[in-house]
C-alpha atoms as a PDB file:
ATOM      1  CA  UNK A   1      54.498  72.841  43.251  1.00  0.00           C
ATOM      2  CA  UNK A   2      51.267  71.004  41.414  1.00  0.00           C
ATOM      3  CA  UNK A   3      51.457  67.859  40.399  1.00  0.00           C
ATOM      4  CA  UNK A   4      52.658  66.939  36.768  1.00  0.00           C
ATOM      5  CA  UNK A   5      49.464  66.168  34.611  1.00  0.00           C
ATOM      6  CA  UNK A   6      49.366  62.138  33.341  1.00  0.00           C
ATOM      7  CA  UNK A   7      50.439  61.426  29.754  1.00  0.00           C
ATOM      8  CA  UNK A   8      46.809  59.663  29.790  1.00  0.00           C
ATOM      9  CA  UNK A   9      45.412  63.265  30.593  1.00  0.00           C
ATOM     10  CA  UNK A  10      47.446  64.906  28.014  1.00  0.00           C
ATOM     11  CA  UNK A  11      46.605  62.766  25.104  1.00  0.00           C
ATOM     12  CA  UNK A  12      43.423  62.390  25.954  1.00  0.00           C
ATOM     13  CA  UNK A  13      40.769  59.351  26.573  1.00  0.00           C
ATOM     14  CA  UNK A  14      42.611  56.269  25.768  1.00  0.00           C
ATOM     15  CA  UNK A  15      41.394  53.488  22.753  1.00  0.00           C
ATOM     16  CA  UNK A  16      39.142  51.391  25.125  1.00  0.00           C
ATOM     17  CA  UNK A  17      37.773  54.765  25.771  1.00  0.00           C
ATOM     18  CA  UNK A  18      37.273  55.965  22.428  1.00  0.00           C
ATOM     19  CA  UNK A  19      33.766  55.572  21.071  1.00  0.00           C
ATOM     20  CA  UNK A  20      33.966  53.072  17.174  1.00  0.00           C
ATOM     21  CA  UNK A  21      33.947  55.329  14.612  1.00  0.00           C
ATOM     22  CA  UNK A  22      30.406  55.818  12.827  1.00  0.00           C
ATOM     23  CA  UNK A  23      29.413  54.876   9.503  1.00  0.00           C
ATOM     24  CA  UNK A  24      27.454  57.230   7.293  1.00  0.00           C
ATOM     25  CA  UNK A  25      23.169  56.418   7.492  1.00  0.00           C
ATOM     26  CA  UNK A  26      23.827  53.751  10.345  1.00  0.00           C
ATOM     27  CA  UNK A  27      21.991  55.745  12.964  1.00  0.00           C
ATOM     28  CA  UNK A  28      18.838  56.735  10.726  1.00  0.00           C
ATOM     29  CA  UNK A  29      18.546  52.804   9.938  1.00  0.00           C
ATOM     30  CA  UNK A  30      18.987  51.721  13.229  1.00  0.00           C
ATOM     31  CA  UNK A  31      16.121  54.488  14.021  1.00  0.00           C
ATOM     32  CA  UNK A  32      14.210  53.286  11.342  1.00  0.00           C
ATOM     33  CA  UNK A  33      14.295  50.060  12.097  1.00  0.00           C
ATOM     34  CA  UNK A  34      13.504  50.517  16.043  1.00  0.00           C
ATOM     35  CA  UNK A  35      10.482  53.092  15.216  1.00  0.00           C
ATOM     36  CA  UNK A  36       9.047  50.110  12.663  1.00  0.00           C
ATOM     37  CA  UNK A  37       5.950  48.738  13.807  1.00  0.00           C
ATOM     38  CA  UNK A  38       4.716  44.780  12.986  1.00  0.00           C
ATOM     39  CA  UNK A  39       1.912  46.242  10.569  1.00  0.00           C
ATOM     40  CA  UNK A  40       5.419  46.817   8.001  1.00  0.00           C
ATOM     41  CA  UNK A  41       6.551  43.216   8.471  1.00  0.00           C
ATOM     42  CA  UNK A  42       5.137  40.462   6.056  1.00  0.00           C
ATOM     43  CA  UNK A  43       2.331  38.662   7.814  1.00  0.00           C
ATOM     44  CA  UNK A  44       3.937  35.257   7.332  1.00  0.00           C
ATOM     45  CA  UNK A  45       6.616  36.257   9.754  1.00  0.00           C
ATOM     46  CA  UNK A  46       4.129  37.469  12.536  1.00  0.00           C
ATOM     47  CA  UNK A  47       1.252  34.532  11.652  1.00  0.00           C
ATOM     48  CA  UNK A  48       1.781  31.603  14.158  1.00  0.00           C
ATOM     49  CA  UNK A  49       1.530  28.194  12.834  1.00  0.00           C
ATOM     50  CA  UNK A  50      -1.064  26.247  13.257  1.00  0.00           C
ATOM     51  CA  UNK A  51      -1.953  23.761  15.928  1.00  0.00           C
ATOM     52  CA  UNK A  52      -0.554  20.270  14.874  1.00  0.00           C
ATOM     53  CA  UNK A  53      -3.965  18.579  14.272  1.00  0.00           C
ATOM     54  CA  UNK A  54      -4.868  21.146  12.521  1.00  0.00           C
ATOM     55  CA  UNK A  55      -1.769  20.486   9.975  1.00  0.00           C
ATOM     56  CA  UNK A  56      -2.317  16.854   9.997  1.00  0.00           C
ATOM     57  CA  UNK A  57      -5.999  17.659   9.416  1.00  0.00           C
ATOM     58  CA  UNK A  58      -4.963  19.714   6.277  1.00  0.00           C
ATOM     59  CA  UNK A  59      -2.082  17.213   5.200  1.00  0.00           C
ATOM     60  CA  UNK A  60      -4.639  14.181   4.817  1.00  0.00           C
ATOM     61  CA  UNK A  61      -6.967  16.259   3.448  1.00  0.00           C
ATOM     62  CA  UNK A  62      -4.886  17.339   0.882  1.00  0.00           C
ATOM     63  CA  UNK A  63      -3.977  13.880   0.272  1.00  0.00           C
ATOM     64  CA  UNK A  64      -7.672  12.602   0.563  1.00  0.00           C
ATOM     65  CA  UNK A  65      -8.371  15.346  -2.500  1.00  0.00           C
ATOM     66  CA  UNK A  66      -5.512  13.697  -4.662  1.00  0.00           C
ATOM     67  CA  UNK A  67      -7.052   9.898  -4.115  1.00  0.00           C
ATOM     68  CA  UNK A  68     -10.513  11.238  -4.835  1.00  0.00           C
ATOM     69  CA  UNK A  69     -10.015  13.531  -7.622  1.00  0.00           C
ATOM     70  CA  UNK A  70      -9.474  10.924 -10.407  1.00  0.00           C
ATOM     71  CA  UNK A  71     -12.166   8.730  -8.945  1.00  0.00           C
ATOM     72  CA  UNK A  72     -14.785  11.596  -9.314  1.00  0.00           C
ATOM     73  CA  UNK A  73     -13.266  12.431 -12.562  1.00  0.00           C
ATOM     74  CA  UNK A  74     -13.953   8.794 -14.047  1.00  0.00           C
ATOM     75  CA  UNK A  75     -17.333   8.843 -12.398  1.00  0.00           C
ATOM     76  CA  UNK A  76     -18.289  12.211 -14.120  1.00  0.00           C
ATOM     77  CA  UNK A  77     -16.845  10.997 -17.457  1.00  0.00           C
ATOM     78  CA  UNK A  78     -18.814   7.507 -17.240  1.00  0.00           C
ATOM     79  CA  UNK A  79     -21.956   9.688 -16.076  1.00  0.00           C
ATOM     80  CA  UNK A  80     -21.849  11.691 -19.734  1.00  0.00           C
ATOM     81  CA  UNK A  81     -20.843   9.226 -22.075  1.00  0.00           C
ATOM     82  CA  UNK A  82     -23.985   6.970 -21.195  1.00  0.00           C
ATOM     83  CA  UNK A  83     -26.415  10.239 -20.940  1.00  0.00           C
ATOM     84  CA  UNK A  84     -25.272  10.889 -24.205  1.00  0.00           C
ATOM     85  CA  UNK A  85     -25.337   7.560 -25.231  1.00  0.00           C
ATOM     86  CA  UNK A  86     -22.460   7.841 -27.184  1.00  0.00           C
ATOM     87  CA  UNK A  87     -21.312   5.293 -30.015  1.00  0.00           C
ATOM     88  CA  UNK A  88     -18.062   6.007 -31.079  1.00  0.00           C
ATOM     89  CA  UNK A  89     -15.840   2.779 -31.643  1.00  0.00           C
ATOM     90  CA  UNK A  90     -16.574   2.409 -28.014  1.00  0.00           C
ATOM     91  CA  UNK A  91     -20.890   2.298 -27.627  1.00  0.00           C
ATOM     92  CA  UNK A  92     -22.244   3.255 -24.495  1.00  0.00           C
ATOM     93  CA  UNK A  93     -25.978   3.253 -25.896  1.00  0.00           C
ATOM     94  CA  UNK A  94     -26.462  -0.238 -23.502  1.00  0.00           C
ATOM     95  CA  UNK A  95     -24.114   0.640 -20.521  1.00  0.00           C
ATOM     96  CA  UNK A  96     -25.694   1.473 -17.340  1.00  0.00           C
ATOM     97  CA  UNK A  97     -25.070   4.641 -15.958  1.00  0.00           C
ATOM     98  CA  UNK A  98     -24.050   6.017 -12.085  1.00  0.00           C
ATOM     99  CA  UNK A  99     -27.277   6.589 -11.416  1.00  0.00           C
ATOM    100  CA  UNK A 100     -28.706   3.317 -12.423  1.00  0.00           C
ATOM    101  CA  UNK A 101     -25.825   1.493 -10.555  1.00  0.00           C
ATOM    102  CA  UNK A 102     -26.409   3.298  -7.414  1.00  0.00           C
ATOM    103  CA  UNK A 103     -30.414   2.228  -7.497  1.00  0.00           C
ATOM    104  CA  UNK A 104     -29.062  -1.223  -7.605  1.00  0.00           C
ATOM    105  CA  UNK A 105     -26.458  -0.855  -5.151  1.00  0.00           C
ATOM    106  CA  UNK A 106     -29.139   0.484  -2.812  1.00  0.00           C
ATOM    107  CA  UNK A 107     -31.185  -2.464  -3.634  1.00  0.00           C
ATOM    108  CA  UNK A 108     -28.710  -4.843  -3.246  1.00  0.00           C
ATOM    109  CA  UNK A 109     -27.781  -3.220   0.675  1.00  0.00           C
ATOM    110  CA  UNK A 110     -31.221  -4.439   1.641  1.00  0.00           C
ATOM    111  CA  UNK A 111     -30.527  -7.842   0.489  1.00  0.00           C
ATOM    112  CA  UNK A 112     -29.592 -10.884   2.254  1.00  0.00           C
ATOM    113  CA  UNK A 113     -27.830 -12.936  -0.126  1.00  0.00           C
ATOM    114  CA  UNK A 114     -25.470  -9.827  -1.144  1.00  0.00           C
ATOM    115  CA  UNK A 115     -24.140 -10.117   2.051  1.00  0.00           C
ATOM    116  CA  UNK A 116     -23.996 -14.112   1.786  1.00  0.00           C
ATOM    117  CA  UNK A 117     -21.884 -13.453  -1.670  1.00  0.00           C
ATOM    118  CA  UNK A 118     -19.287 -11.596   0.133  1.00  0.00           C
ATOM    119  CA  UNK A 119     -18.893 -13.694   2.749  1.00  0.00           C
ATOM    120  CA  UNK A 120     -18.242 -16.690   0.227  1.00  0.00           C
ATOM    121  CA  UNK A 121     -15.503 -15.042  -1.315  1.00  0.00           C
ATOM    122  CA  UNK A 122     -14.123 -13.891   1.739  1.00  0.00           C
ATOM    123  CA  UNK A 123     -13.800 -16.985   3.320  1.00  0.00           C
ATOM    124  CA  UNK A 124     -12.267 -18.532  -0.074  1.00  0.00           C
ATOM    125  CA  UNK A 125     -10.046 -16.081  -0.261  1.00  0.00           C
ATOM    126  CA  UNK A 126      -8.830 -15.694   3.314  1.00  0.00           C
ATOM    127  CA  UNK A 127      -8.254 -19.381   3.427  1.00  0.00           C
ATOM    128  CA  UNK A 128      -6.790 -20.098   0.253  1.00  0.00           C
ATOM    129  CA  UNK A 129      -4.528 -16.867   0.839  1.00  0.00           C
ATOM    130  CA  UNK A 130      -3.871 -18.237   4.395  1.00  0.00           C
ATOM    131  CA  UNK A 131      -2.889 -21.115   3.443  1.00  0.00           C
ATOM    132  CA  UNK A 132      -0.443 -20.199   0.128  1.00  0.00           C
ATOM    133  CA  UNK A 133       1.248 -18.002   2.801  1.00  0.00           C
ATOM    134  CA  UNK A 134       2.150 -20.808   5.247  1.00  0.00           C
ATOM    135  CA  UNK A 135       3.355 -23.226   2.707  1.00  0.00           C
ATOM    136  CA  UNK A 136       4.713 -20.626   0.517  1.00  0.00           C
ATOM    137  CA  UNK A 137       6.938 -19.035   2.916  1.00  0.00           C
ATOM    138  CA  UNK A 138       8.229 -22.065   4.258  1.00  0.00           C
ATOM    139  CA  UNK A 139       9.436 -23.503   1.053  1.00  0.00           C
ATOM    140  CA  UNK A 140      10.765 -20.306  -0.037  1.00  0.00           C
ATOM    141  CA  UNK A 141      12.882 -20.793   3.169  1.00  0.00           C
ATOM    142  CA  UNK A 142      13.806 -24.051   2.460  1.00  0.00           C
ATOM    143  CA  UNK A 143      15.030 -23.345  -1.177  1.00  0.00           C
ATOM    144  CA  UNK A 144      16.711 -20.328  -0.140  1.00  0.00           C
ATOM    145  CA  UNK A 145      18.676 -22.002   2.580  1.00  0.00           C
ATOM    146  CA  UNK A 146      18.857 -25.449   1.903  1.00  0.00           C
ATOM    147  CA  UNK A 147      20.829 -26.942  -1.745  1.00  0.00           C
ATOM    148  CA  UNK A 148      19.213 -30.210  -1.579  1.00  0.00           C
ATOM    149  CA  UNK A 149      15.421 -28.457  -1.266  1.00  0.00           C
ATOM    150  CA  UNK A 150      16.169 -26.113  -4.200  1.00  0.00           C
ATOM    151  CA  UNK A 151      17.099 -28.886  -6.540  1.00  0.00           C
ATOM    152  CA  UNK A 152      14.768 -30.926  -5.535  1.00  0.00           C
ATOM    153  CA  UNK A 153      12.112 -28.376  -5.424  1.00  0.00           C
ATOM    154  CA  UNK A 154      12.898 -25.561  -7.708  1.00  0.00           C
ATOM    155  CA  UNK A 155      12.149 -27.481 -10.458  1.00  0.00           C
ATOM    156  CA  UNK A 156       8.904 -28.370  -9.743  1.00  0.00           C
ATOM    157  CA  UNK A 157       8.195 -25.151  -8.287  1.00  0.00           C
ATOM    158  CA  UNK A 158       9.382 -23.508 -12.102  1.00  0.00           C
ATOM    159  CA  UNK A 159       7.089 -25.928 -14.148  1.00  0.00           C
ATOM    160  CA  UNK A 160       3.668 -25.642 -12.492  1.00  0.00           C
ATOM    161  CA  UNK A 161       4.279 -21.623 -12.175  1.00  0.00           C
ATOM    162  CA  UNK A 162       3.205 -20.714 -15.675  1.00  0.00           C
ATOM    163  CA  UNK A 163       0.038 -23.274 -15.572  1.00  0.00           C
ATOM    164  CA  UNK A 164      -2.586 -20.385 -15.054  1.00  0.00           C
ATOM    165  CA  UNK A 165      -4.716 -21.119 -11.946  1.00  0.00           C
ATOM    166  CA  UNK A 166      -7.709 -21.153 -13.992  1.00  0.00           C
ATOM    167  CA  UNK A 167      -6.928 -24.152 -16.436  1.00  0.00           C
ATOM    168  CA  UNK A 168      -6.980 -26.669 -13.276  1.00  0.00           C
ATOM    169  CA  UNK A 169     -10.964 -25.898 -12.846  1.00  0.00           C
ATOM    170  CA  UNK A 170     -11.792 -29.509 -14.457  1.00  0.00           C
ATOM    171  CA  UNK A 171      -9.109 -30.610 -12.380  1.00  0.00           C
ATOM    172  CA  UNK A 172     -10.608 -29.333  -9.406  1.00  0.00           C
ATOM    173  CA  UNK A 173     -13.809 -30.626 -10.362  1.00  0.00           C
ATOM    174  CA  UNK A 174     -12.560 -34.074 -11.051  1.00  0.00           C
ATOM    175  CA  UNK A 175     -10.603 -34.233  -7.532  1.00  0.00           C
ATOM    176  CA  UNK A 176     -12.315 -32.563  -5.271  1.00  0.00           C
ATOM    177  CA  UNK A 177     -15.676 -33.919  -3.624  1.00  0.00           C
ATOM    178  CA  UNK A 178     -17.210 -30.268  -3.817  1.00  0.00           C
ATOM    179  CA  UNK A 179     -16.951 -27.431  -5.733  1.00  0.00           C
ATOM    180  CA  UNK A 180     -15.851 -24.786  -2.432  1.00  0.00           C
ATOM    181  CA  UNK A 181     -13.124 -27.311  -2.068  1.00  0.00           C
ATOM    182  CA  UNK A 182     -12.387 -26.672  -5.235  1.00  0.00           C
ATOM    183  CA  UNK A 183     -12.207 -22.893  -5.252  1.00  0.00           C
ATOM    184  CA  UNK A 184     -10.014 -22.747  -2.731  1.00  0.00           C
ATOM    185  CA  UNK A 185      -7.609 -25.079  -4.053  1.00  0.00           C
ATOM    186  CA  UNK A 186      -7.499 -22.410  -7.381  1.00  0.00           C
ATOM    187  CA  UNK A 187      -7.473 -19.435  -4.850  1.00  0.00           C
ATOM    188  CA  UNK A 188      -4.087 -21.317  -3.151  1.00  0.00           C
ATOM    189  CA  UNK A 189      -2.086 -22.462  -6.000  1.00  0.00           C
ATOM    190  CA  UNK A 190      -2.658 -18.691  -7.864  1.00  0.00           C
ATOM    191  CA  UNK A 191      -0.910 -17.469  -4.662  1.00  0.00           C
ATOM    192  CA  UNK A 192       1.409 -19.655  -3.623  1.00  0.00           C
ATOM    193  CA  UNK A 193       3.903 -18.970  -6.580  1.00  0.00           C
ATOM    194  CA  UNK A 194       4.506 -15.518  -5.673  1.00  0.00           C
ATOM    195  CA  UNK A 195       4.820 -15.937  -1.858  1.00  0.00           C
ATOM    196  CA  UNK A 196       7.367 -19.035  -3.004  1.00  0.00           C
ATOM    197  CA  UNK A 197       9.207 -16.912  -5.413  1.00  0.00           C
ATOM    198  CA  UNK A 198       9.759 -13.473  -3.147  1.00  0.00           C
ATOM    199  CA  UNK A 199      10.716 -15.591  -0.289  1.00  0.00           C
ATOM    200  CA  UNK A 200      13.204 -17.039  -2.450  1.00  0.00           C
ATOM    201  CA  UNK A 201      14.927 -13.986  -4.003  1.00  0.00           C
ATOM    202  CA  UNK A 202      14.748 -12.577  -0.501  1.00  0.00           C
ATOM    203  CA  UNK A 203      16.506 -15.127   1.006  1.00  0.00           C
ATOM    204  CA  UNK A 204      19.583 -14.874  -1.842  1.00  0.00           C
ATOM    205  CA  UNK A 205      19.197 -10.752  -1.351  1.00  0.00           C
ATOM    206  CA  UNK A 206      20.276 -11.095   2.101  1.00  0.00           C
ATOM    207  CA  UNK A 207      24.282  -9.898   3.394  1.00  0.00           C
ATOM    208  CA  UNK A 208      25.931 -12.325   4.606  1.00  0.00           C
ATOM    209  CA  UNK A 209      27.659  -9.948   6.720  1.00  0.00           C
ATOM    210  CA  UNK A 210      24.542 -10.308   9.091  1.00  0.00           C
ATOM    211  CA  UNK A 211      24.924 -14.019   9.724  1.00  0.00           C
ATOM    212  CA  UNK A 212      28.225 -14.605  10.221  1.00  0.00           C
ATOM    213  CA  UNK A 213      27.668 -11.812  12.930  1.00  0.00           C
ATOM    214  CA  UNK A 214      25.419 -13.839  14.625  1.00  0.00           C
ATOM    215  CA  UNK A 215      27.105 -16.588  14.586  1.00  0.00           C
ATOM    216  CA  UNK A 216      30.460 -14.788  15.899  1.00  0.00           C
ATOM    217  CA  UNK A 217      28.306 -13.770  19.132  1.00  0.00           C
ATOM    218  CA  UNK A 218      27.142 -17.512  19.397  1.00  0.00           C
ATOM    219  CA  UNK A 219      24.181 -17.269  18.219  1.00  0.00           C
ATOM    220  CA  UNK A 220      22.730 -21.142  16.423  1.00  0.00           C
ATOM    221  CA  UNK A 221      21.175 -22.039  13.285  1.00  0.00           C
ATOM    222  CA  UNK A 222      17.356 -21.965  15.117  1.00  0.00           C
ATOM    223  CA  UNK A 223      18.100 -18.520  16.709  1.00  0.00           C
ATOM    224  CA  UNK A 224      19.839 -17.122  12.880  1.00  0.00           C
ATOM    225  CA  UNK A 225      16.867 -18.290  11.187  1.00  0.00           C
ATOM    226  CA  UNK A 226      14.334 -16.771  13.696  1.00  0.00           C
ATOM    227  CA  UNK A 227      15.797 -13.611  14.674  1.00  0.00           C
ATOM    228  CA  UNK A 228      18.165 -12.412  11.438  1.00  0.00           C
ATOM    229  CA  UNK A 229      17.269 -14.417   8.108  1.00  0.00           C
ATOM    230  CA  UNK A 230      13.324 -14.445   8.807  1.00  0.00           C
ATOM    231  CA  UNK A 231      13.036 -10.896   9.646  1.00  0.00           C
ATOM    232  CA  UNK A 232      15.595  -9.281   7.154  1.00  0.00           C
ATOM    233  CA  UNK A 233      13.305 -10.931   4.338  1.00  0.00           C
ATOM    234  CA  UNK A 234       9.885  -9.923   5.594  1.00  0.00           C
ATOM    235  CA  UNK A 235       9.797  -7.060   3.593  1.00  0.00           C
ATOM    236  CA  UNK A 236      10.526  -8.947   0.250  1.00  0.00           C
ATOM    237  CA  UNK A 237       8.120 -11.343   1.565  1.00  0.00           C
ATOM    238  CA  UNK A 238       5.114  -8.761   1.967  1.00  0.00           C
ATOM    239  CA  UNK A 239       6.054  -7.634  -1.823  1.00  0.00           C
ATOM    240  CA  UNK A 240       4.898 -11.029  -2.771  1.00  0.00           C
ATOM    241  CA  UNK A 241       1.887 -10.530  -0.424  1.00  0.00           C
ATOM    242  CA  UNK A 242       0.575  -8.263  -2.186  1.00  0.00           C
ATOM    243  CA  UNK A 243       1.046  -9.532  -5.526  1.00  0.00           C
ATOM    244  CA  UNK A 244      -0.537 -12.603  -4.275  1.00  0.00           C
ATOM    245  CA  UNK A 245      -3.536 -11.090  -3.031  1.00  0.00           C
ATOM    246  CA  UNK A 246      -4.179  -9.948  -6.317  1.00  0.00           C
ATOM    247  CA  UNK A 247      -3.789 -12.651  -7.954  1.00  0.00           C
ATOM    248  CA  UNK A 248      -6.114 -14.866  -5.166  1.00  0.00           C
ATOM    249  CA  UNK A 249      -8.645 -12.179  -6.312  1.00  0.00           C
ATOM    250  CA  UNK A 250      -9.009 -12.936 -10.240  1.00  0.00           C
ATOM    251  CA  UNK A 251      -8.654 -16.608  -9.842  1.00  0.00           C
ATOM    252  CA  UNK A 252     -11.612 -16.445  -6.668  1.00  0.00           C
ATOM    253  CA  UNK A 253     -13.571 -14.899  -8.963  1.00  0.00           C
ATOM    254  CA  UNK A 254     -13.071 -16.698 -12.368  1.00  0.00           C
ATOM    255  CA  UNK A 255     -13.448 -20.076 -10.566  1.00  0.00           C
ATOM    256  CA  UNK A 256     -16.703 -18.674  -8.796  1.00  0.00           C
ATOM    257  CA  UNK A 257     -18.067 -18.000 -12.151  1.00  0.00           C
ATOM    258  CA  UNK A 258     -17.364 -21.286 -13.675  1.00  0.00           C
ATOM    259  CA  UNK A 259     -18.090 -23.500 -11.204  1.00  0.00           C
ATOM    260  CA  UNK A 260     -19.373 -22.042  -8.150  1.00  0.00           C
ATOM    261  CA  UNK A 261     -22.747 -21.838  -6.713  1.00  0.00           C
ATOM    262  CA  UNK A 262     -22.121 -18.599  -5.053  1.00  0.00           C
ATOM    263  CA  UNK A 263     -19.874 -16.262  -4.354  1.00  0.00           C
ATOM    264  CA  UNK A 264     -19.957 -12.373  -5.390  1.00  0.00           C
ATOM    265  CA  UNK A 265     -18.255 -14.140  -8.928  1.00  0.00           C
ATOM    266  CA  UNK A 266     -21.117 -16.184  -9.100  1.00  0.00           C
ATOM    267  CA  UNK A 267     -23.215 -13.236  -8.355  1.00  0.00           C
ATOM    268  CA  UNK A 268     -21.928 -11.164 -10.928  1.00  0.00           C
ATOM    269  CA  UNK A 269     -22.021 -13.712 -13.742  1.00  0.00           C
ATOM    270  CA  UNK A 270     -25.859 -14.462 -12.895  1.00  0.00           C
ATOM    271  CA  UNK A 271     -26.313 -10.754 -13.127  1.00  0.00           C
ATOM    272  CA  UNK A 272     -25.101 -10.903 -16.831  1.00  0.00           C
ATOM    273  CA  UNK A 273     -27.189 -14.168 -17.333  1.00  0.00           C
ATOM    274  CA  UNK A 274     -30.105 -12.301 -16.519  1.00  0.00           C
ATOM    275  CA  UNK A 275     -28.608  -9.174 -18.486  1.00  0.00           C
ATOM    276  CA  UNK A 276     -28.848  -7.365 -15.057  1.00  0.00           C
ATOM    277  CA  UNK A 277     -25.800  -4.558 -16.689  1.00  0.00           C
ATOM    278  CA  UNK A 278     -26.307  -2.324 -13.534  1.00  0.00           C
ATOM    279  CA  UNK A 279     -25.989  -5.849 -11.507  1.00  0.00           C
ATOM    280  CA  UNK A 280     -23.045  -6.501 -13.548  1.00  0.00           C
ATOM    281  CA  UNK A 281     -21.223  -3.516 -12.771  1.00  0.00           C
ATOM    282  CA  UNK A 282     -22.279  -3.242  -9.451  1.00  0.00           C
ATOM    283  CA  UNK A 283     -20.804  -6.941  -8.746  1.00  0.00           C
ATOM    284  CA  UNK A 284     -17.269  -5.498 -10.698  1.00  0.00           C
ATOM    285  CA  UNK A 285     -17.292  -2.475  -7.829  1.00  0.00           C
ATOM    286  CA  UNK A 286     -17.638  -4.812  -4.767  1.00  0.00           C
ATOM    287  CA  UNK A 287     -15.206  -7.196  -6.165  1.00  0.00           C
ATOM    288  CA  UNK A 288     -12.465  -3.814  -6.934  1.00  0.00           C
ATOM    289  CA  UNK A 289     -13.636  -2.614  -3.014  1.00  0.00           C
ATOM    290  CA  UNK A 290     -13.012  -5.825  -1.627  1.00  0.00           C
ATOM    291  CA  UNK A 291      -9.196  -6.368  -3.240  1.00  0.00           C
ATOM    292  CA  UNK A 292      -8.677  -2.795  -2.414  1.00  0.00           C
ATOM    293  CA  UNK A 293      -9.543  -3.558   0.934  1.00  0.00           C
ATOM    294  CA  UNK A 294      -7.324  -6.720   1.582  1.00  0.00           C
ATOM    295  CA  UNK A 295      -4.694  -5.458  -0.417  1.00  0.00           C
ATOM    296  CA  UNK A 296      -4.776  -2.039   2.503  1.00  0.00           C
ATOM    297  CA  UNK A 297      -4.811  -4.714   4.823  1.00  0.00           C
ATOM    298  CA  UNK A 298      -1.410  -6.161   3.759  1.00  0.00           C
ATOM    299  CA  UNK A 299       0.155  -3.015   3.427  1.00  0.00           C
ATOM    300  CA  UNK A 300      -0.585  -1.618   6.935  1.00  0.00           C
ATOM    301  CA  UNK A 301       0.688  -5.293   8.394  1.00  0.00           C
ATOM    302  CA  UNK A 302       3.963  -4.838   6.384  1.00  0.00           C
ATOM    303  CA  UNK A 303       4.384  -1.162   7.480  1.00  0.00           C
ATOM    304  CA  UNK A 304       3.872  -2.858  10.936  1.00  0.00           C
ATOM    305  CA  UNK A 305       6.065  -5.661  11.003  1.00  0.00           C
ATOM    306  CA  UNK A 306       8.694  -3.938   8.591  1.00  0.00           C
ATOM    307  CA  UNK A 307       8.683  -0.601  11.308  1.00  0.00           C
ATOM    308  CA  UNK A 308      12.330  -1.223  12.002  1.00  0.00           C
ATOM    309  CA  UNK A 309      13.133  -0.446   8.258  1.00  0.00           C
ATOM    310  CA  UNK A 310      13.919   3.438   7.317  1.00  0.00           C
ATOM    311  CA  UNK A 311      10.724   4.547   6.118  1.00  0.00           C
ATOM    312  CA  UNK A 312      11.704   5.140   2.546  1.00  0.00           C
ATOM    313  CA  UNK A 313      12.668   1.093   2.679  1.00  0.00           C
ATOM    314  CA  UNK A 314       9.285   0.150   3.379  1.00  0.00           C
END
């Protein structure tokens, strides 16, 4: 007698057997989609990205054409309202042009005492700067930390701040044995009252969280003030840097003109004695180069000491 067939052979295959039921169109996309070559695919999905100097090439770039543009723009504006010599509440008839500020640039590169001028106001304003930095940062300090130094400081500190800089040049002239003496002493107090201030409000911005952790681990008063309070106000402190620097400039320069015997203030205000315009302007340029310079100079320090911050905190 044969064997009795299997209820799995009478039924049939069983479900894990059993192919998934197909939907309508499924195959002839799947076929279409297999049979597609890359020609039918967008080209930004196939296109490999560039090399990563080559994006940092185009990303400065592209920046570089953003700084420029409304330089060039200015430049090209300036270069037809003099060839036009337009006189329209503004008169442009007696301005000197691009052109004619360029010739004298050129002949200014050739000569010596250019150079000399832009020393002079270097070394004023790197020493005066210098020196409103030290002193300003430490009294800042001292107010911000200490009760007895901010009332007996602050209040000095708050009545000489709104003298302007450039009212003390008979001062200067009176006290000091020469006039570069003088200078600087104009260049220092125009900057010290911003370093002074920031340090200040940086000092009173600070949590007091991060002290009192400090001083929970043991840490003393020296090793607070070197490694929490001074660093957790640098970046307040390079705010009033900058301002500083600024400031240093127009005072430099005012005090060169008055009183100084050179200097690229000096320069320029012999340039309008002589009524050298294309001197004039050319003196205004170096003077906007050099603050642009210095002022570069701060911000790449600060970005430098400041690293630790999150970047949109510098």
């Amino acid at each position: 007698m044969s064997p009795r067939p299997s209820p799995a052979t009478e039924t049939g295959p069983t479900s894990s057997d059993a192919e998934p039921p197909r939907v309508p169109g499924t195959a002839a996309r799947s076929s279409a989609a297999a049979t597609r070559s890359w020609t039918d695919t967008p080209w930004a999905v196939w296109a490999p990205r560039p090399p990563l100097p080559v994006r940092h090439l185009r990303l400065h770039g592209s920046r570089a054409l953003i700084s420029l543009g409304p330089l060039v723009a200015v430049v090209l504006l300036w270069q037809l309202l003099t060839a036009n010599h337009v006189d329209f509440w503004l008169n442009f008839t007696k301005l000197p042009g691009p052109t004619d500020v360029l010739a004298e640039f050129e002949a200014q590169l050739s000569n010596g005492t250019y150079y000399q001028n832009l020393l002079a106001s270097m070394e004023r304003i790197l020493l005066g700067f210098g020196l409103a930095t030290v002193t300003g940062v430490v009294v800042g300090i001292a107010i911000g930390r200490s009760r007895v130094a901010a009332g007996a400081l602050r209040p000095l500190i708050e009545v000489a701040r709104p003298i302007p800089a450039i009212a003390l040049v008979p001062l200067a002239i009176l006290l000091f044995p020469t006039s570069e003496q003088g200078i600087v002493f104009i260049t220092y107090f125009a900057a010290f009252f911003p370093v002074a201030v920031s340090t200040i409000h940086a000092m009173k911005t600070l949590p007091n969280v991060w002290e009192e952790a400090a001083r929970t681990m043991g840490a003393g008063r020296l090793s607070v003030l070197l490694n929490v309070i001074v660093p957790g106000a640098l970046p307040g402190i390079f705010s009033g840097l900058s301002v500083a620097m600024g400031v240093a400039w127009i005072c430099v320069i005012s005090a060169e003109m008055i009183s100084g015997q050179f200097g690229i203030g000096y320069y320029t205000w012999q340039a309008y004695g002589l009524l050298d315009y294309a001197g004039v302007v050319v003196g205004m340029l170096s003077i906007g180069t050099l603050g642009f310079l210095t002022a570069w100079l701060i911000e790449r320090i600060g970005a430098r000491v400041n690293r630790w911050l999150p970047k949109a905190s510098r």
